[in-house]
Every structure is written in structure tokens, then in C-alpha cells.
N, C-alpha and C. Protein backbone atom coordinates (compact mmCIF):
# COMPACT_ATOMS: atom_id res chain seq x y z
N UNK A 1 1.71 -2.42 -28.24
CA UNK A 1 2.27 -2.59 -26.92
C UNK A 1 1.22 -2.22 -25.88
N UNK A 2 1.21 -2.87 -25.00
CA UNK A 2 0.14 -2.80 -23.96
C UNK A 2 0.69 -1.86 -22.87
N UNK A 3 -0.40 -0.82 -21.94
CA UNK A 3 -0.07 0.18 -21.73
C UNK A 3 -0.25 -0.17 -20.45
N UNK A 4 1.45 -0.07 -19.31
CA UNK A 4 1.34 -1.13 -17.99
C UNK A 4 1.40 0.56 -16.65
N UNK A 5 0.87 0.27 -15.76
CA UNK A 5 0.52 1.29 -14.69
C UNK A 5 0.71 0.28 -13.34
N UNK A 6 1.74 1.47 -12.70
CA UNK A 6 2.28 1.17 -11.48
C UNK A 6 1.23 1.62 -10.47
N UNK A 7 0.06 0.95 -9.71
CA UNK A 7 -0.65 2.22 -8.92
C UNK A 7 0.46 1.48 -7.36
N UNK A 8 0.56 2.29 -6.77
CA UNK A 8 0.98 2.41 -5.12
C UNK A 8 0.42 3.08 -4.46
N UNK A 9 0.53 2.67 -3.31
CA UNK A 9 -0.05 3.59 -1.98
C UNK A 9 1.20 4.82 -1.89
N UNK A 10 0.30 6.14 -1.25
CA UNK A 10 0.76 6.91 -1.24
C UNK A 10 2.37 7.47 -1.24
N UNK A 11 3.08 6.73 -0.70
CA UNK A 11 4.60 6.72 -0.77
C UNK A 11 5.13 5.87 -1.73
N UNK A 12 5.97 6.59 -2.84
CA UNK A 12 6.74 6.39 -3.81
C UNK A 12 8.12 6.89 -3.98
N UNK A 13 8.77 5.74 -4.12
CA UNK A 13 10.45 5.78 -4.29
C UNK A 13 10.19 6.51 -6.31
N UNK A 14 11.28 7.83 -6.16
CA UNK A 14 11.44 8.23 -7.54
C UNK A 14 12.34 6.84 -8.52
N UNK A 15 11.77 7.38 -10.00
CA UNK A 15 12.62 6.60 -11.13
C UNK A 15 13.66 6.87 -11.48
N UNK A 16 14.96 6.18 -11.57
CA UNK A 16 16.47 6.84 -11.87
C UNK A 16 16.52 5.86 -13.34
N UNK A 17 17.33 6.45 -13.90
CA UNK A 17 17.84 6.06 -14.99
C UNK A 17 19.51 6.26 -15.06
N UNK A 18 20.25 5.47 -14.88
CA UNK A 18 21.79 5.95 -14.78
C UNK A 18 21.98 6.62 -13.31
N UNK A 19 22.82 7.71 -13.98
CA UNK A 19 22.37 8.61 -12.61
C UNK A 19 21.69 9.92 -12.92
N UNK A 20 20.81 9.94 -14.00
CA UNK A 20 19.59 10.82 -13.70
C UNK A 20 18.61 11.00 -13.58
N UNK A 21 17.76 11.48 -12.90
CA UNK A 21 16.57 11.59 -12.22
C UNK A 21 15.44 11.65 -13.30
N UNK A 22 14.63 10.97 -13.48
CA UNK A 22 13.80 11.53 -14.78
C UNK A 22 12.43 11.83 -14.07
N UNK A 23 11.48 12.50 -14.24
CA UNK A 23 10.69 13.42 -13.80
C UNK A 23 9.27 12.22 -13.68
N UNK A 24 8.61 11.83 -13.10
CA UNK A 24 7.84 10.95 -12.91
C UNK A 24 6.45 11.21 -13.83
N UNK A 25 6.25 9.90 -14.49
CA UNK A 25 5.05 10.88 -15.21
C UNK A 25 3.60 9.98 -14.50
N UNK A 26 2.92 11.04 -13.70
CA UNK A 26 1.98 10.06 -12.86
C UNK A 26 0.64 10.68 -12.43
N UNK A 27 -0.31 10.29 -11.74
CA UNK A 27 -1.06 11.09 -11.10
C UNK A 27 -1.60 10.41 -9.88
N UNK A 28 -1.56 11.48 -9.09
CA UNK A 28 -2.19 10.95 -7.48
C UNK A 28 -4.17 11.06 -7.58
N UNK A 29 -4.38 10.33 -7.33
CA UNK A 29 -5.79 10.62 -7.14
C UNK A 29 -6.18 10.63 -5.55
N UNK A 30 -6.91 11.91 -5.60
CA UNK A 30 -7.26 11.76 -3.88
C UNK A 30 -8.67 12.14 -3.62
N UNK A 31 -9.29 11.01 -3.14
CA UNK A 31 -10.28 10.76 -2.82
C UNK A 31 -11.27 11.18 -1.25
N UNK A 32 -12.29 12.16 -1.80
CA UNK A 32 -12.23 12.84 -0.28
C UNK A 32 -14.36 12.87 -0.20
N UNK A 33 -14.60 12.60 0.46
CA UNK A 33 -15.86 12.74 0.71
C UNK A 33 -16.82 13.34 2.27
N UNK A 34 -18.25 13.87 2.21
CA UNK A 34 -18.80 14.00 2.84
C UNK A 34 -19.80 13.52 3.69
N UNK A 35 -19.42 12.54 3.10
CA UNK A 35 -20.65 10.87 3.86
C UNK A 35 -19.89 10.04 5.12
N UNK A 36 -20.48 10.03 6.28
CA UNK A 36 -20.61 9.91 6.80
C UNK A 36 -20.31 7.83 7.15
N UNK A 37 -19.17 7.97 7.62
CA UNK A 37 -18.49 6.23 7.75
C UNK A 37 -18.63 6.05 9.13
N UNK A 38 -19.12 4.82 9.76
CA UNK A 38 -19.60 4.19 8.34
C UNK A 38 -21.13 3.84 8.17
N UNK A 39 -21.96 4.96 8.37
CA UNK A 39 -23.42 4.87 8.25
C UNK A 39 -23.49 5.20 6.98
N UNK A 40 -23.12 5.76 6.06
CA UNK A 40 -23.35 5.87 4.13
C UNK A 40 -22.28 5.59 3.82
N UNK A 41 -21.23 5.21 4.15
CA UNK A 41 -20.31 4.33 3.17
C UNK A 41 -19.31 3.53 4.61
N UNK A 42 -18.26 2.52 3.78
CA UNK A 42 -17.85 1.99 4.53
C UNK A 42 -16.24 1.22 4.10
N UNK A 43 -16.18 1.76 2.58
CA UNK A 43 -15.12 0.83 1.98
C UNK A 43 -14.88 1.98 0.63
N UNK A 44 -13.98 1.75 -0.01
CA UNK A 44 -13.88 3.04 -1.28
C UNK A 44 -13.38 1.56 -2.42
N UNK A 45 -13.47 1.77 -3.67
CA UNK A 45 -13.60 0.40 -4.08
C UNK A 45 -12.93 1.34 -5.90
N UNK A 46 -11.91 1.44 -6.52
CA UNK A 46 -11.62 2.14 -7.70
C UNK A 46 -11.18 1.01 -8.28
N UNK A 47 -11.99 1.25 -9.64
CA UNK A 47 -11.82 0.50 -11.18
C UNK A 47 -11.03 1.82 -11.69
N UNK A 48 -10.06 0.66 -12.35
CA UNK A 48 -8.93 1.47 -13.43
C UNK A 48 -8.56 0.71 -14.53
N UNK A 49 -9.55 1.79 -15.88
CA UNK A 49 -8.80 0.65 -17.58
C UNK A 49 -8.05 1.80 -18.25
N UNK A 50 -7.07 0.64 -18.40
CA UNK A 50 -6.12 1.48 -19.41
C UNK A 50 -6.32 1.12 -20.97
N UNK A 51 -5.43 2.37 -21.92
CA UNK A 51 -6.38 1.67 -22.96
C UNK A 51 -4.86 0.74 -23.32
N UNK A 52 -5.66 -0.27 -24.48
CA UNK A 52 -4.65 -0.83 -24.93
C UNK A 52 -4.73 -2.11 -23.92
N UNK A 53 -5.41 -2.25 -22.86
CA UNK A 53 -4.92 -3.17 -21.75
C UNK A 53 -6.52 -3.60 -21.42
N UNK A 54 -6.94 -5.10 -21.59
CA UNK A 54 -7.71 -5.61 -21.35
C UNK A 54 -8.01 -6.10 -19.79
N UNK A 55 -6.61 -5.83 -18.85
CA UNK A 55 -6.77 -6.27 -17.07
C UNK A 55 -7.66 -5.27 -16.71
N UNK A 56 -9.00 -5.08 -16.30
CA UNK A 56 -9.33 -4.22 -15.12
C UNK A 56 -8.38 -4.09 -13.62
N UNK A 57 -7.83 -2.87 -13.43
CA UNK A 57 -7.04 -2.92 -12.03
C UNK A 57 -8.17 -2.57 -10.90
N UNK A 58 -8.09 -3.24 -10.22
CA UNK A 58 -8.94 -3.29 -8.62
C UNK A 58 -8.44 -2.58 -7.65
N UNK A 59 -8.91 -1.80 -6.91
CA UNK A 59 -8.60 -1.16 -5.31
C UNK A 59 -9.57 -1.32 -4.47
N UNK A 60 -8.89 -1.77 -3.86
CA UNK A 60 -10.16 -1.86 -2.73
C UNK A 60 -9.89 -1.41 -1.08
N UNK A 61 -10.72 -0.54 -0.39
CA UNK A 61 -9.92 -0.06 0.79
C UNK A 61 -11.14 0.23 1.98
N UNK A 62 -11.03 -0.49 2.67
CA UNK A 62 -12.03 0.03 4.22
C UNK A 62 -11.72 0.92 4.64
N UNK A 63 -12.49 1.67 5.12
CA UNK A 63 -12.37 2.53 5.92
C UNK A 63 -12.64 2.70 7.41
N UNK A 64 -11.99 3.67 7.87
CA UNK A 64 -12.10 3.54 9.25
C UNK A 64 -13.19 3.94 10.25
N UNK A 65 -13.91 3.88 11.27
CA UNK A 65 -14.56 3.70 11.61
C UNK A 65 -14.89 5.07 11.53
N UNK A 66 -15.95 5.71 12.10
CA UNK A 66 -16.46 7.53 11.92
C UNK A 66 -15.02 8.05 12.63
N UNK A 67 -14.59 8.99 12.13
CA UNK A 67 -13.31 10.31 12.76
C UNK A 67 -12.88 10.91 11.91
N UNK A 68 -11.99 11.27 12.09
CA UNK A 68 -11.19 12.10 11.28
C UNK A 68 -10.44 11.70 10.43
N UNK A 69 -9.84 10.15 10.60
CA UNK A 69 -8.79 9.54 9.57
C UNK A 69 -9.68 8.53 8.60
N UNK A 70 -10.86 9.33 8.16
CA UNK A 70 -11.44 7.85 7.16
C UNK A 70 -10.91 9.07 5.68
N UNK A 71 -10.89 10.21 5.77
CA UNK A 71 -10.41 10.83 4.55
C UNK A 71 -9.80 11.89 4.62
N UNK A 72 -8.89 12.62 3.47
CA UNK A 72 -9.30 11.83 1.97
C UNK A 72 -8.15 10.66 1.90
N UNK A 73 -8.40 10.11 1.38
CA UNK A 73 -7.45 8.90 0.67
C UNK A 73 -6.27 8.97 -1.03
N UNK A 74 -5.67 8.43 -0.94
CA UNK A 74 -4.82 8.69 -2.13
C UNK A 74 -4.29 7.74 -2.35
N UNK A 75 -3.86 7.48 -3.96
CA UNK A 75 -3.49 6.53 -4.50
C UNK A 75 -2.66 6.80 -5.58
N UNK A 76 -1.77 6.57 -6.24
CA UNK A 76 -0.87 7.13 -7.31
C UNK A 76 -0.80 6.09 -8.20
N UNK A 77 -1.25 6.51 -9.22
CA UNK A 77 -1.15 5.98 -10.51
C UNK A 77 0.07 6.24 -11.77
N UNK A 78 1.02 5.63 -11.96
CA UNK A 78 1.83 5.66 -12.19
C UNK A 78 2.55 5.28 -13.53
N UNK A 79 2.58 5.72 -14.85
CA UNK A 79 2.82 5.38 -16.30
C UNK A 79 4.06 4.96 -15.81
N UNK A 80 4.14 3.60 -17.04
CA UNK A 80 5.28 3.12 -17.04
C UNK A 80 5.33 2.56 -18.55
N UNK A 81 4.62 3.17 -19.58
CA UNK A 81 4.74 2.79 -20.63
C UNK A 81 3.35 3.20 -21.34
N UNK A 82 3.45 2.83 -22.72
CA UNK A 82 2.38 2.58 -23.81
C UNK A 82 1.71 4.04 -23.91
N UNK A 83 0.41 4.07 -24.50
CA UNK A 83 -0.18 4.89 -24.25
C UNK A 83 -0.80 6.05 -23.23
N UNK A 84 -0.89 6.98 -23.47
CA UNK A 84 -1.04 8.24 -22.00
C UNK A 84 -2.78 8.03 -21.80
N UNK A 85 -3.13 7.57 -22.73
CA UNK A 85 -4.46 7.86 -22.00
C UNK A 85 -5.80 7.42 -23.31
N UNK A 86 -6.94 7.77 -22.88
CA UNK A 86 -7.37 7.44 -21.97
C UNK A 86 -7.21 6.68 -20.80
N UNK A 87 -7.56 7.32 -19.64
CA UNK A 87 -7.32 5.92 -18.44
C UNK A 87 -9.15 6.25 -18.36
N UNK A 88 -9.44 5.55 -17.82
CA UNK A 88 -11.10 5.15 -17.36
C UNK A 88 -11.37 4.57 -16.05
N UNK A 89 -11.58 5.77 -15.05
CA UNK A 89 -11.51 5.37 -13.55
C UNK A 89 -13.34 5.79 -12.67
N UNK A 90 -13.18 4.05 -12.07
CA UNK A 90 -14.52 4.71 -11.83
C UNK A 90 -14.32 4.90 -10.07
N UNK A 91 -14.80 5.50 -9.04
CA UNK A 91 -14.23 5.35 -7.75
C UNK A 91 -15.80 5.48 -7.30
N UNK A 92 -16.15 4.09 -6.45
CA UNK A 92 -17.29 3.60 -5.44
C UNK A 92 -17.05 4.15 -3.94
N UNK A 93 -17.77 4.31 -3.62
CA UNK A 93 -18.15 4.02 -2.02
C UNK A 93 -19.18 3.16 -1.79
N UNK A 94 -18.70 2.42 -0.81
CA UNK A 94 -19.46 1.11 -0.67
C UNK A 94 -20.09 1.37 0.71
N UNK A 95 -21.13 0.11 0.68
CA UNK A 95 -21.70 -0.07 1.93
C UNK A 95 -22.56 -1.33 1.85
N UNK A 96 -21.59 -2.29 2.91
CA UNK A 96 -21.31 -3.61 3.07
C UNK A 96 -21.39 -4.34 1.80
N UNK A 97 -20.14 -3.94 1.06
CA UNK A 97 -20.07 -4.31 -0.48
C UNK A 97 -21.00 -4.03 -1.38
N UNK A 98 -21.90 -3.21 -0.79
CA UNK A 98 -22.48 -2.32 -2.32
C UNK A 98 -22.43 -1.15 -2.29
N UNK A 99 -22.66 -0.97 -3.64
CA UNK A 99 -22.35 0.23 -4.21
C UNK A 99 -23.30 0.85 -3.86
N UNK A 100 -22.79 2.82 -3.48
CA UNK A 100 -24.21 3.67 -2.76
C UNK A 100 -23.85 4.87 -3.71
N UNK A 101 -22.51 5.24 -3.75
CA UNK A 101 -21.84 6.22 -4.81
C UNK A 101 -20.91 5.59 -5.61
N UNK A 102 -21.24 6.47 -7.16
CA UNK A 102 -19.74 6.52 -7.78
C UNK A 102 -19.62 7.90 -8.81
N UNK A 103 -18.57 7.75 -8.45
CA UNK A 103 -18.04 8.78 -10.20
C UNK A 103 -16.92 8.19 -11.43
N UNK A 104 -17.42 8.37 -12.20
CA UNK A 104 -16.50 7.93 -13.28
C UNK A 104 -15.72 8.98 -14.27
N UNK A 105 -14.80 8.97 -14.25
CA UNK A 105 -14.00 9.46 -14.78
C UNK A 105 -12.94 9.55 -16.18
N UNK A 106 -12.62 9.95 -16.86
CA UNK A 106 -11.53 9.71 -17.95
C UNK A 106 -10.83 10.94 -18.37
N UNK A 107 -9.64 10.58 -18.33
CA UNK A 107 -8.58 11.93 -18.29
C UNK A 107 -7.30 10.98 -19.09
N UNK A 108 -5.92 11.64 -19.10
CA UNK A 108 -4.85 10.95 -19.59
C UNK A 108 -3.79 11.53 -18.96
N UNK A 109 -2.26 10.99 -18.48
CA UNK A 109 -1.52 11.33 -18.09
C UNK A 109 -0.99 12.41 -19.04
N UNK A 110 0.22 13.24 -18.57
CA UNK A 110 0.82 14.38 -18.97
C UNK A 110 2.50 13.60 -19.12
N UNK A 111 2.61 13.32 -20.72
CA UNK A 111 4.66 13.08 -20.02
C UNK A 111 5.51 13.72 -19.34
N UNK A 112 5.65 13.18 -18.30
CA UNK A 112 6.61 13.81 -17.48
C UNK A 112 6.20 14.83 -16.20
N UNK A 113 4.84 14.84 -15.91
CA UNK A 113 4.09 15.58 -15.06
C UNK A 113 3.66 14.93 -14.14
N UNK A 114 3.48 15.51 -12.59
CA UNK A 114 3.04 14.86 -11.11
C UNK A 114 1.91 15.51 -11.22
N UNK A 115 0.39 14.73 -11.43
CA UNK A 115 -0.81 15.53 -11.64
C UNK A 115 -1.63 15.23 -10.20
N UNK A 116 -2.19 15.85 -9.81
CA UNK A 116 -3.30 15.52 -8.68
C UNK A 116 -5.23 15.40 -9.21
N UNK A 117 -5.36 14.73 -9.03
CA UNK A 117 -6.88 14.29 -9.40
C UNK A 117 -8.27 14.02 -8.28
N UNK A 118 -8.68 15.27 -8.00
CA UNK A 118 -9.62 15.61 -6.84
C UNK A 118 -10.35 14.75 -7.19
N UNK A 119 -11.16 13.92 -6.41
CA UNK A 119 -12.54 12.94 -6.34
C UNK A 119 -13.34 13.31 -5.24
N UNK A 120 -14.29 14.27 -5.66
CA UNK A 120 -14.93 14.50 -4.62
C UNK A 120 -16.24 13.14 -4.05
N UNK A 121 -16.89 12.42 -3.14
CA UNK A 121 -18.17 11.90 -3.33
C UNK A 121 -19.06 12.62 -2.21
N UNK A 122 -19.50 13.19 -2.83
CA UNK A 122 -20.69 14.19 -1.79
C UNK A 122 -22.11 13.43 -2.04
N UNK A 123 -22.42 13.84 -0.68
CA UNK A 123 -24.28 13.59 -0.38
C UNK A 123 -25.46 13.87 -1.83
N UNK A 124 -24.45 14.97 -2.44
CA UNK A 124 -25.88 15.32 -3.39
C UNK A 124 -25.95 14.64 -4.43
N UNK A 125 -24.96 13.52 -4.67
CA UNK A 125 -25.04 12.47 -5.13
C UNK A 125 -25.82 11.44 -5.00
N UNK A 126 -25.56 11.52 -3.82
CA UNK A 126 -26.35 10.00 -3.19
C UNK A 126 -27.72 9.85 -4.08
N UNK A 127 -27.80 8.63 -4.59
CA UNK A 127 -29.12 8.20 -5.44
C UNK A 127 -29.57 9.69 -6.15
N UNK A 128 -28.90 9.59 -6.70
CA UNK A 128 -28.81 11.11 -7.84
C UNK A 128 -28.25 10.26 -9.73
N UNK A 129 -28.92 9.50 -10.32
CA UNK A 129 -28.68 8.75 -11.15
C UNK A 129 -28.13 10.10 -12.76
N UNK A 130 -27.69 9.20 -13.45
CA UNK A 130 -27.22 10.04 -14.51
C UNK A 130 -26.91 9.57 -15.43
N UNK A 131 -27.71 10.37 -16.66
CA UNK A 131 -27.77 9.35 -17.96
C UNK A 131 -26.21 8.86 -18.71
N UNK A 132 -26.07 7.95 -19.17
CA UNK A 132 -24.58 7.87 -19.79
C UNK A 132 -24.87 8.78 -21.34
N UNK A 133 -23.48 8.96 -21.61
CA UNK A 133 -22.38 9.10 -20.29
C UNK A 133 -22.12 9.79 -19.82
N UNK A 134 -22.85 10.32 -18.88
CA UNK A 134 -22.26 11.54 -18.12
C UNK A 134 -22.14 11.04 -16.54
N UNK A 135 -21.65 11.68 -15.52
CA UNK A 135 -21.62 11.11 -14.00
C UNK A 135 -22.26 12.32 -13.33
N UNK A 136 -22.47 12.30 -11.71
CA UNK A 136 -22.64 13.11 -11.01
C UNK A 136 -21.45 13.43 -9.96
N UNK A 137 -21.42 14.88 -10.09
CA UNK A 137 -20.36 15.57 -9.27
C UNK A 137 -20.90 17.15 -8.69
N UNK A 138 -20.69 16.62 -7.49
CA UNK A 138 -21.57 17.64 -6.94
C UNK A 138 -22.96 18.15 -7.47
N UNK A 139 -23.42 16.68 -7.59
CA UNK A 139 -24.86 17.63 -7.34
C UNK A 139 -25.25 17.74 -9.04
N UNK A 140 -24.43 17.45 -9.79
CA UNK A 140 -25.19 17.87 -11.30
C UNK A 140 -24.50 16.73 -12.29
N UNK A 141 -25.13 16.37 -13.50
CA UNK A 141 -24.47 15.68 -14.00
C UNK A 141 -23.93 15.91 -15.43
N UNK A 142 -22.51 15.47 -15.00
CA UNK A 142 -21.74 16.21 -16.08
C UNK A 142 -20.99 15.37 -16.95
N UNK A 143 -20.33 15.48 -17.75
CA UNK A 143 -19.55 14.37 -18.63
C UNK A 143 -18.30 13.56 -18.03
N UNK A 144 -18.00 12.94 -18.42
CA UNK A 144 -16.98 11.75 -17.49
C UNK A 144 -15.74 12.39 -18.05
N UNK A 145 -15.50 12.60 -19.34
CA UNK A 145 -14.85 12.88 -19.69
C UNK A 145 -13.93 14.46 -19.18
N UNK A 146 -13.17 14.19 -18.47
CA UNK A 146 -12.52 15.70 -17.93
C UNK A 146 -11.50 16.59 -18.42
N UNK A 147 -11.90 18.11 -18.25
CA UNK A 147 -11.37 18.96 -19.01
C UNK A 147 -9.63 18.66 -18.56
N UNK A 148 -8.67 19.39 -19.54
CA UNK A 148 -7.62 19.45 -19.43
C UNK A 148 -7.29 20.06 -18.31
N UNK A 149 -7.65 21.25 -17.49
CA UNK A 149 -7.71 21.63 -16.36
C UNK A 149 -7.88 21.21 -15.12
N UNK A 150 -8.41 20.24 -15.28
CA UNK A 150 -9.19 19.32 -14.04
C UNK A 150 -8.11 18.99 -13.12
N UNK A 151 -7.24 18.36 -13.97
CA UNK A 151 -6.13 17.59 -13.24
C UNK A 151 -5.08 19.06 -13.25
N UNK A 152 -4.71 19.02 -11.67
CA UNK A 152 -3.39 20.13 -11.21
C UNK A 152 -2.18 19.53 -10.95
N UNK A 153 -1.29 20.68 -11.12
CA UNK A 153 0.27 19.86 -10.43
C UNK A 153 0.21 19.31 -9.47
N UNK A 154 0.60 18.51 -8.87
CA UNK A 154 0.96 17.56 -7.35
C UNK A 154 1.75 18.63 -6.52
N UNK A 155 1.45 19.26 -5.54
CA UNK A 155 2.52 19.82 -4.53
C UNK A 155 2.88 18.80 -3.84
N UNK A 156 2.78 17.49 -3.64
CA UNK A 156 3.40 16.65 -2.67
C UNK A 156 2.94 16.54 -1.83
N UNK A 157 1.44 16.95 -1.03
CA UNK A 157 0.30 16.83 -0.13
C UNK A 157 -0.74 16.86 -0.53
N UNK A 158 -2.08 15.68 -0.39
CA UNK A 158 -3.23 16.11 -0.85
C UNK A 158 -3.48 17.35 -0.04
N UNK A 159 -4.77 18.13 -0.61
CA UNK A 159 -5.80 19.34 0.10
C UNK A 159 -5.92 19.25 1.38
N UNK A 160 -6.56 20.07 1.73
CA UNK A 160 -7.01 19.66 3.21
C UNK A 160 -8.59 18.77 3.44
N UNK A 161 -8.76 18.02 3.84
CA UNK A 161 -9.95 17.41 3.94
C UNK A 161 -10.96 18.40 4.40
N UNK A 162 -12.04 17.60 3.72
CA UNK A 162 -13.20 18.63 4.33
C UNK A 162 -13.20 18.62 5.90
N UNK A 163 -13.78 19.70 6.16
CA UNK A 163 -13.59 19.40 7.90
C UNK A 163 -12.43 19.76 8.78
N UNK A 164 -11.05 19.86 7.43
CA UNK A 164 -9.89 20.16 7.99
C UNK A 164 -9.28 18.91 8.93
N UNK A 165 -9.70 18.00 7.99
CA UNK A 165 -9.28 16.50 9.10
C UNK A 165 -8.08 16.68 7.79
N UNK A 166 -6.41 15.42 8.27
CA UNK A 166 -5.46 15.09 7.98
C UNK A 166 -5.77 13.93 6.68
N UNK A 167 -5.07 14.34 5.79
CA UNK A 167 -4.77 13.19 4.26
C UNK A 167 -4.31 11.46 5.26
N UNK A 168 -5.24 11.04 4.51
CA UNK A 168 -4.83 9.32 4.83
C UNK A 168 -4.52 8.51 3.60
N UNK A 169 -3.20 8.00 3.74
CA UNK A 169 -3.02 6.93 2.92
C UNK A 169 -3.83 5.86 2.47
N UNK A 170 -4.24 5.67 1.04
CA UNK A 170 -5.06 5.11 1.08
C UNK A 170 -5.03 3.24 0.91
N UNK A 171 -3.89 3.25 1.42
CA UNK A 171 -3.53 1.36 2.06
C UNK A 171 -3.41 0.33 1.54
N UNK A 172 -3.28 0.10 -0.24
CA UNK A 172 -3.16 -0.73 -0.62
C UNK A 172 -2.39 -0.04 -2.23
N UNK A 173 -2.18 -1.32 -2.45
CA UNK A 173 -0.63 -0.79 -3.39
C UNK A 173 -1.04 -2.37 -4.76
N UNK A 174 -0.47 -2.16 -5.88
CA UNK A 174 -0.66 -3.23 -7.00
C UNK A 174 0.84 -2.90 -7.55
């Protein structure tokens, strides 16, 4: 059975079954960076494979001009079947459709758990290359593969942005 994922933009109607509530099994990813829009990036661009599932899922999202509302961004990824995981997510920042950053990632959902999934893309990245498979995150390069810890409960608000700027929806939905 092929393993199907609901991603949406930040606002999500819960799953009922009958009339009971069953506990969502999902994760928000929120995407927050220190580069500077849109002179080092200009667009945020996330690949998502599931296993079991040969579709690459696409996101793709501009950003807003330099202020306060270009981050962080969020996106919810959402099990709706098959296998928990591996998922294999890579998240770009672009600039004028190319690629300047990325990190890649692989983790697996939790049944029945609202997980949050920090993406940081910082400067000390920038043209900071890294042998596979490992990625760069902050500044060092480490394995894609992420600890069980990595991913936290969802309180129902991303962090605070760096800077202390406001969570932005990140605008597009599959």
C-alpha cells in the first residue's frame, strides 16, 4: 500500500471518525531563516518522498519582500496512511529559481502525535558544501538522518522568529 500525505498550509480542520476525535498523526515543519530577502534568498522551495510512494511532493513559496513577514513559514504534513516513515525532506532557499541553501532531512511520523520540525537556514551555510550523506546545519555538517528528539510536540504556534518577527503561513497547500 502506498503511503499518501496530506501537506496543507498552516490551518487544519481536525479528523473525526463517527463522533470521535482521533488525535492527528502529523508534523508541522517550520521553516525559519537568517538570510536576508530578498538579497540571499527569495522563494523557499521543499521536496517531500515518502517511502513506498514514487510522487515527489513539491512546495513552492515566495517570499515577501525584506520585513518582518518573510519568516518563519510552516507547513503541515499530514499521515493519512501506509508507512510512518522514512519521509525524506529536502527544504531550498532560492534565488531567482536557484538554489543558494538547502537542508535535507529524514525523520518519521509518531502515531498519533502533533510533532513540530525546526528548519533552521542560516548564513553559515551559505556555500558551506557537505559530503553525502550528511547536510549542513548551522554551520557543521551533520547526518540527514535525525535523532528521535529532534522533532517536539506541536504547542499550536511556531517559535518565535529570529528577530522576534511573527510566524507566517507558509501559502500553499497540496
Amino acid at each position: 500500500m502506498k503511503g499518501r500525505l496530506l501537506i496543507t498550509a498552516f490551518a487544519m480542520a481536525s479528523l473525526t471518525t463517527s463522533c470521535e476525535e482521533m488525535p492527528l498523526t502529523q508534523i508541522i515543519v517550520v521553516v525559519d531563516s537568517n538570510l536576508l530577502v530578498p538579497d540571499d534568498i527569495d522563494r523557499l522551495h521543499l521536496l517531500v518522498n515518502l517511502p513506498g510512494d514514487p510522487e515527489r511532493r513539491v512546495i513552492n513559496g515566495a517570499l515577501s519582500a525584506s520585513g518582518p513577514d518573510s519568516f518563519p513559514r510552516s507547513v503541515a504534513l499530514v499521515h493519512r496512511g501506509g508507512s510512518l516513515g522514512p519521509i525524506e525532506l529536502r527544504v531550498e532557499g532560492r534565488l531567482v529559481a536557484a538554489p543558494r541553501i538547502a537542508q535535507e532531512l529524514s525523520f518519521s511520523f509518531r502515531p498519533q502525535e502533533s510533532l513540530m520540525l525546526q528548519v533552521d537556514l542560516l548564513s553559515s551555510c551559505l556555500g558551506f558544501p557537505c559530503p553525502l550523506p550528511d547536510t549542513c546545519r548551522d554551520g557543521e555538517c551533520v547526518p540527514v538522518e535525525l535523532p528521535g528528539d529532534y522533532l517536539v510536540p506541536w504547542s499550536g504556534m511556531p517559535p518565535p522568529a529570529m528577530g522576534g518577527r511573527r510566524p507566517v503561513d507558509a501559502g500553499a497547500s497540496m
